[in-house]
N, C-alpha and C. Protein backbone atom coordinates (compact mmCIF):
# COMPACT_ATOMS: atom_id res chain seq x y z
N UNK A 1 -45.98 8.91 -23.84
CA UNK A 1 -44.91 7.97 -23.61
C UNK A 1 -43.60 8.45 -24.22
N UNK A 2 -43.15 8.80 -25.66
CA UNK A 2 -42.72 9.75 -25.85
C UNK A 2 -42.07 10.87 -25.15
N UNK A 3 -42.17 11.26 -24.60
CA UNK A 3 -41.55 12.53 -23.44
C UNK A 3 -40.96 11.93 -22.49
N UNK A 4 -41.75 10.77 -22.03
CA UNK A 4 -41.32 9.67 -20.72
C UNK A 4 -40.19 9.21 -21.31
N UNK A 5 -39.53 8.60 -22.15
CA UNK A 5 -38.77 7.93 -22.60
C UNK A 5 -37.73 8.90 -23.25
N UNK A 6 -37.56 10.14 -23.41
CA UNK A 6 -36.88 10.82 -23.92
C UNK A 6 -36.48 11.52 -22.44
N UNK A 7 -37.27 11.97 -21.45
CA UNK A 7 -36.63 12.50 -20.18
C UNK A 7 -35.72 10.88 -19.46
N UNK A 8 -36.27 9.76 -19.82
CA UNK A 8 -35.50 8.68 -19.10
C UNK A 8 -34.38 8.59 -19.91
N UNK A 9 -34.02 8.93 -21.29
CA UNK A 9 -32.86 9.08 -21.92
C UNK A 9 -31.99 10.21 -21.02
N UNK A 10 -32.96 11.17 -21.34
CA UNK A 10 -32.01 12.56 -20.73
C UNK A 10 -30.81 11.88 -19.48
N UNK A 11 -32.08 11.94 -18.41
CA UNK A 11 -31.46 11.56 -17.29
C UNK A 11 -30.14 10.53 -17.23
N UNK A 12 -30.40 9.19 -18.22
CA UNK A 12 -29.59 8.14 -18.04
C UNK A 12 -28.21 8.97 -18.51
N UNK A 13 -28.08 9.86 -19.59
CA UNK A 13 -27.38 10.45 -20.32
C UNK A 13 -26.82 11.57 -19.23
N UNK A 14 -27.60 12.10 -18.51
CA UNK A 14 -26.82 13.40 -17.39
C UNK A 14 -26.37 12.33 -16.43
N UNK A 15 -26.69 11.14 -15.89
CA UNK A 15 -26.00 10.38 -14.95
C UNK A 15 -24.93 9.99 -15.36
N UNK A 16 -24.85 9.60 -16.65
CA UNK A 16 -23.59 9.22 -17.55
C UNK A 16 -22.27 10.43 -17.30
N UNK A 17 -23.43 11.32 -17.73
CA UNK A 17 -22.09 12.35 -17.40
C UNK A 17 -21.50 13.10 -16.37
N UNK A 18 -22.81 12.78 -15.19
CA UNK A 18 -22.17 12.95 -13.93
C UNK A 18 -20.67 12.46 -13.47
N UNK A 19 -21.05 11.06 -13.91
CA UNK A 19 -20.48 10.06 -13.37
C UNK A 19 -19.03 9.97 -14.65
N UNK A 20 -18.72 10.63 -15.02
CA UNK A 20 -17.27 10.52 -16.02
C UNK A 20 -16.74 11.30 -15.30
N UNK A 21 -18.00 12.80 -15.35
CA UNK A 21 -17.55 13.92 -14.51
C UNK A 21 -16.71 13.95 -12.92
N UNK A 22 -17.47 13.18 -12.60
CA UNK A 22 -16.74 12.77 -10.95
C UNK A 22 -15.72 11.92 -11.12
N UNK A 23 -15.52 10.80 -12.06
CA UNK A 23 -14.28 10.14 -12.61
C UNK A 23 -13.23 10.85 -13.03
N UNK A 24 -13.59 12.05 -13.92
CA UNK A 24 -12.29 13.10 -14.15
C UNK A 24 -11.62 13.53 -13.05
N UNK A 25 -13.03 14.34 -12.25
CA UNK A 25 -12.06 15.05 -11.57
C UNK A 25 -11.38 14.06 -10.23
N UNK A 26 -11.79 13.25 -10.28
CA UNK A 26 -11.00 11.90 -8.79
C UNK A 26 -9.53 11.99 -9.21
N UNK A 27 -9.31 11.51 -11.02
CA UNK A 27 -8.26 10.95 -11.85
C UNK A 27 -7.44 12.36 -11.79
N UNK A 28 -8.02 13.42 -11.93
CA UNK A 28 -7.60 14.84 -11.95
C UNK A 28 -6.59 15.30 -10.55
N UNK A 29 -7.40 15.04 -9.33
CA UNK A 29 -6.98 15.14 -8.33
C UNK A 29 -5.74 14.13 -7.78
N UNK A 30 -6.00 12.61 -8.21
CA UNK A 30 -4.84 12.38 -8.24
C UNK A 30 -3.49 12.22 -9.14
N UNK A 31 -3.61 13.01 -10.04
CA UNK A 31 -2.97 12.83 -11.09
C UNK A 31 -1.82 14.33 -10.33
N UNK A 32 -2.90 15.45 -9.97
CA UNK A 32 -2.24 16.69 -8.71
C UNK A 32 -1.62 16.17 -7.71
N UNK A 33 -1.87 15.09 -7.34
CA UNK A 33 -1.28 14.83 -5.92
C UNK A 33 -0.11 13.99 -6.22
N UNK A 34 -0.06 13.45 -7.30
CA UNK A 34 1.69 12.42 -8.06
C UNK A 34 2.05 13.62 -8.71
N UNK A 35 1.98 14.70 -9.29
CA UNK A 35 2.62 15.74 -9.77
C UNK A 35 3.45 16.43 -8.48
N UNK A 36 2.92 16.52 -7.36
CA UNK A 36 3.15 17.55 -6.38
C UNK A 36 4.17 16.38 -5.42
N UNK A 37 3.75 15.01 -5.59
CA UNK A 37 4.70 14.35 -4.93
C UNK A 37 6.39 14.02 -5.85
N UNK A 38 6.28 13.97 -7.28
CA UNK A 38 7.14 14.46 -7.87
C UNK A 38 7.93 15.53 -8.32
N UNK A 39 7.24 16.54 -8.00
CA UNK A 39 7.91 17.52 -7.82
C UNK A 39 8.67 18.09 -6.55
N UNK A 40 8.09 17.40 -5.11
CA UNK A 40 8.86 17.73 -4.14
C UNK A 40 10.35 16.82 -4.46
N UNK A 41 10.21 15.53 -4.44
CA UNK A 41 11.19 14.84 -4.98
C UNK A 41 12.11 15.27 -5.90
N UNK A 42 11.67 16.01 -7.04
CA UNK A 42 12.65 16.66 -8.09
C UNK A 42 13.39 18.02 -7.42
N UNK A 43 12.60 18.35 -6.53
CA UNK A 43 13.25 19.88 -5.82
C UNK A 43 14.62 19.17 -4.13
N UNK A 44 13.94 18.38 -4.13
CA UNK A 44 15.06 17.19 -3.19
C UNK A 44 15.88 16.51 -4.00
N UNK A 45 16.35 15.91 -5.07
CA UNK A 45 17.03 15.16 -6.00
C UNK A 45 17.80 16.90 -6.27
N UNK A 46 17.14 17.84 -6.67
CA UNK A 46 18.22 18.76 -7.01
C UNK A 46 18.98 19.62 -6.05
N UNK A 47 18.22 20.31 -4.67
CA UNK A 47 19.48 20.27 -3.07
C UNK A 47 20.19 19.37 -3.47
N UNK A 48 19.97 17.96 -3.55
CA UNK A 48 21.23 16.88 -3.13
C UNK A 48 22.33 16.86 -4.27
N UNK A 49 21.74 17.14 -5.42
CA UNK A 49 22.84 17.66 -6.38
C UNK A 49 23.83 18.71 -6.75
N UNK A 50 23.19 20.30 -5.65
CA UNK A 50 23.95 20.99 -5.68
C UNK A 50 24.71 21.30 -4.60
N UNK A 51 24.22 19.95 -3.00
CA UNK A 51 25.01 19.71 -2.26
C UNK A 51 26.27 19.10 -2.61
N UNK A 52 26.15 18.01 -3.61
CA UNK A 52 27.16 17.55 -4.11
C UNK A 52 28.13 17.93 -4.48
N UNK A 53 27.49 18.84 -5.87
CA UNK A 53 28.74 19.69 -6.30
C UNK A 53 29.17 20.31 -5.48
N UNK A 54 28.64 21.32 -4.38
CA UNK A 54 29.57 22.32 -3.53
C UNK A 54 31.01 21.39 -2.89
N UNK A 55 30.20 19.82 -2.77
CA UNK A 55 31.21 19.15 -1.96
C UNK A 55 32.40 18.96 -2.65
N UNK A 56 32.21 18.68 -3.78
CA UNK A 56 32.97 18.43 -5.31
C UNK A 56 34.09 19.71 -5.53
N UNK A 57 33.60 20.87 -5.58
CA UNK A 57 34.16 21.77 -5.20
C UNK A 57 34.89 22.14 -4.42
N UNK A 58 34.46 21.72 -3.16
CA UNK A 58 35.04 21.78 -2.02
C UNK A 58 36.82 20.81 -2.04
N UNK A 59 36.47 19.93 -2.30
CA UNK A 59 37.30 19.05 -2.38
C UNK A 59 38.33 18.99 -3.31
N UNK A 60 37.95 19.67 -4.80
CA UNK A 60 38.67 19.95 -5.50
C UNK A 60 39.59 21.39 -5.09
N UNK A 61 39.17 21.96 -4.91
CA UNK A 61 40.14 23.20 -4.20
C UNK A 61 41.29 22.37 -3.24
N UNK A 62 40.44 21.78 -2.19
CA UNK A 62 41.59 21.06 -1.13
C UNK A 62 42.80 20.05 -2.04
N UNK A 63 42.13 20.24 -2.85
CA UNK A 63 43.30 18.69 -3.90
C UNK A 63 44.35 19.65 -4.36
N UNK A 64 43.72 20.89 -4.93
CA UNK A 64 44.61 21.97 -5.70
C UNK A 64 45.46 22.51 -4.79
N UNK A 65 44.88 23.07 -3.36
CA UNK A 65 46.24 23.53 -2.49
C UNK A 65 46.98 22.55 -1.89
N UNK A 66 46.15 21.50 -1.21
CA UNK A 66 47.55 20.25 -1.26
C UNK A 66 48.61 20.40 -2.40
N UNK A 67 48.55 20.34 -3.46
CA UNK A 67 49.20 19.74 -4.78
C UNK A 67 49.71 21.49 -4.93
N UNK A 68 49.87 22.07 -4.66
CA UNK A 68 50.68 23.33 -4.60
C UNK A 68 51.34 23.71 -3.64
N UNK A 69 51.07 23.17 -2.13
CA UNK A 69 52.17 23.31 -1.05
C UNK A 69 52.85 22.32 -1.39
N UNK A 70 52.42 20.75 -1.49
CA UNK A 70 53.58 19.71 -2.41
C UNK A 70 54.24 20.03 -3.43
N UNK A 71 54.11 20.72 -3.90
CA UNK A 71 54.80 21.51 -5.52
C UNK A 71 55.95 22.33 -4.81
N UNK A 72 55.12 23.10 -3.98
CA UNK A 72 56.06 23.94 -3.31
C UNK A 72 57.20 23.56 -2.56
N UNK A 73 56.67 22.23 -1.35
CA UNK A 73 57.85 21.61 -0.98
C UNK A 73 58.93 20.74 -1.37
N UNK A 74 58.53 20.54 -2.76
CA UNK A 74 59.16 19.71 -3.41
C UNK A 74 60.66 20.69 -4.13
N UNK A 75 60.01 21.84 -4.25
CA UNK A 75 60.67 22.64 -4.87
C UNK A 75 61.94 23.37 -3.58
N UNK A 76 61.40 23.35 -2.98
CA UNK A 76 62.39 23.90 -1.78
C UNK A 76 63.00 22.77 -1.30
N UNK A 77 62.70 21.60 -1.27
CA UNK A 77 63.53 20.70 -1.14
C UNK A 77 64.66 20.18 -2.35
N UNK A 78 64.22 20.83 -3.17
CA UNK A 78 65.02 20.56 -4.74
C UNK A 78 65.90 21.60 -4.51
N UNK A 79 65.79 23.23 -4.09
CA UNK A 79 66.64 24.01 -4.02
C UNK A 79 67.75 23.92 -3.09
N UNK A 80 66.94 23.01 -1.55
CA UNK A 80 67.64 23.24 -0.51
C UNK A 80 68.90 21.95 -0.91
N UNK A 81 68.63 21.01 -1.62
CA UNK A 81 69.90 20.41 -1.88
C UNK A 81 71.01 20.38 -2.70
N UNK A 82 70.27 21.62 -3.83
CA UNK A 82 71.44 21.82 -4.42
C UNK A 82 72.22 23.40 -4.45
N UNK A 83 71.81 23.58 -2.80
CA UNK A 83 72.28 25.07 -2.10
C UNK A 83 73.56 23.95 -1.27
N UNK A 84 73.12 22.63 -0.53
CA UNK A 84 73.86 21.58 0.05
C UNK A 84 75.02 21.20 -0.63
N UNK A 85 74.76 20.79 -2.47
CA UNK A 85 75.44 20.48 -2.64
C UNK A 85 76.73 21.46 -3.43
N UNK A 86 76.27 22.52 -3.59
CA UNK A 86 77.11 23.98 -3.99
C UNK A 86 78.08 23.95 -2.66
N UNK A 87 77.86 24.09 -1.33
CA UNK A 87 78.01 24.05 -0.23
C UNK A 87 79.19 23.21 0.04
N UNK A 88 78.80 21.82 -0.17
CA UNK A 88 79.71 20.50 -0.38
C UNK A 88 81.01 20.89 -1.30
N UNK A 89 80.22 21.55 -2.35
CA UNK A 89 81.33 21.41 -3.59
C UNK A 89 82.61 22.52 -2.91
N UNK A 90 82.06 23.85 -2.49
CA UNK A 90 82.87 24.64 -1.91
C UNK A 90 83.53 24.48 -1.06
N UNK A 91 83.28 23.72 -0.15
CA UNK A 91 84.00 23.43 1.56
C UNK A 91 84.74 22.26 0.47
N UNK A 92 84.88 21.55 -0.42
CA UNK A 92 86.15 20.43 -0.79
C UNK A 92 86.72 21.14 -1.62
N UNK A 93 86.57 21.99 -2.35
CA UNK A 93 87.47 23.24 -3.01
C UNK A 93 88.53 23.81 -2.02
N UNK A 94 87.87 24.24 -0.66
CA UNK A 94 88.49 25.15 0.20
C UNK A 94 89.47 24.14 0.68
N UNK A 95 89.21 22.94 1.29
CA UNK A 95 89.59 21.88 1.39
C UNK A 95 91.05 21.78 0.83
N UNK A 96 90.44 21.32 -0.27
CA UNK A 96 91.87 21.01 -1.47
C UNK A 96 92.57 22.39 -1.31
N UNK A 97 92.35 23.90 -1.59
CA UNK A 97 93.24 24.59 -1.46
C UNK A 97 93.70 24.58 -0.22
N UNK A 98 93.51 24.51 0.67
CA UNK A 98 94.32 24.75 1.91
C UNK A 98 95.22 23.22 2.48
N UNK A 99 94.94 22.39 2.22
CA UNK A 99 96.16 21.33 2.08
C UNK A 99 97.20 21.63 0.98
């Protein structure tokens, strides 16, 4: 009886550990399959971040040459009026001398 009761231990004891065993690896497998679904997600969250920046980039350049042809026209419009008013000043000089 003895042997009987020590192989019915065994067994209850290898079913025991079958059965964690097949619990690991279930918990295992899906624990792989939320890793792999988070990681596609983290590799998509980061495209969309360095889509961003390029856009960011993008846009910042366009801000910088706007704001330098405006610089620019501002400046030629600053020159061109006081080429106008040199102009002005001379033609009422010439003006006054020739009356």
């Amino acid at each position: 009886m003895c042997l009987k009761s020590k192989y019915e231990a065994l067994k209850e004891e290898y079913t025991t550990y079958s059965r964690v065993l097949q619990e690991t690896e279930e918990a295992l497998l899906r624990v792989n399959v939320e890793r792999s679904q988070c990681t596609n997600e983290l590799n998509e969250v980061q495209r969309e971040i360095e889509l961003l920046y390029r856009e960011k980039v993008r846009l910042e350049d366009e801000v910088l040459d706007k704001i330098r042809l405006q610089l620019t026209a501002d400046k030629a419009t600053e020159y061109s009026a006081k080429i106008v008013r040199r102009l002005r000043e001379r033609t009422k000089d010439l003006e006054t001398q020739v009356s």
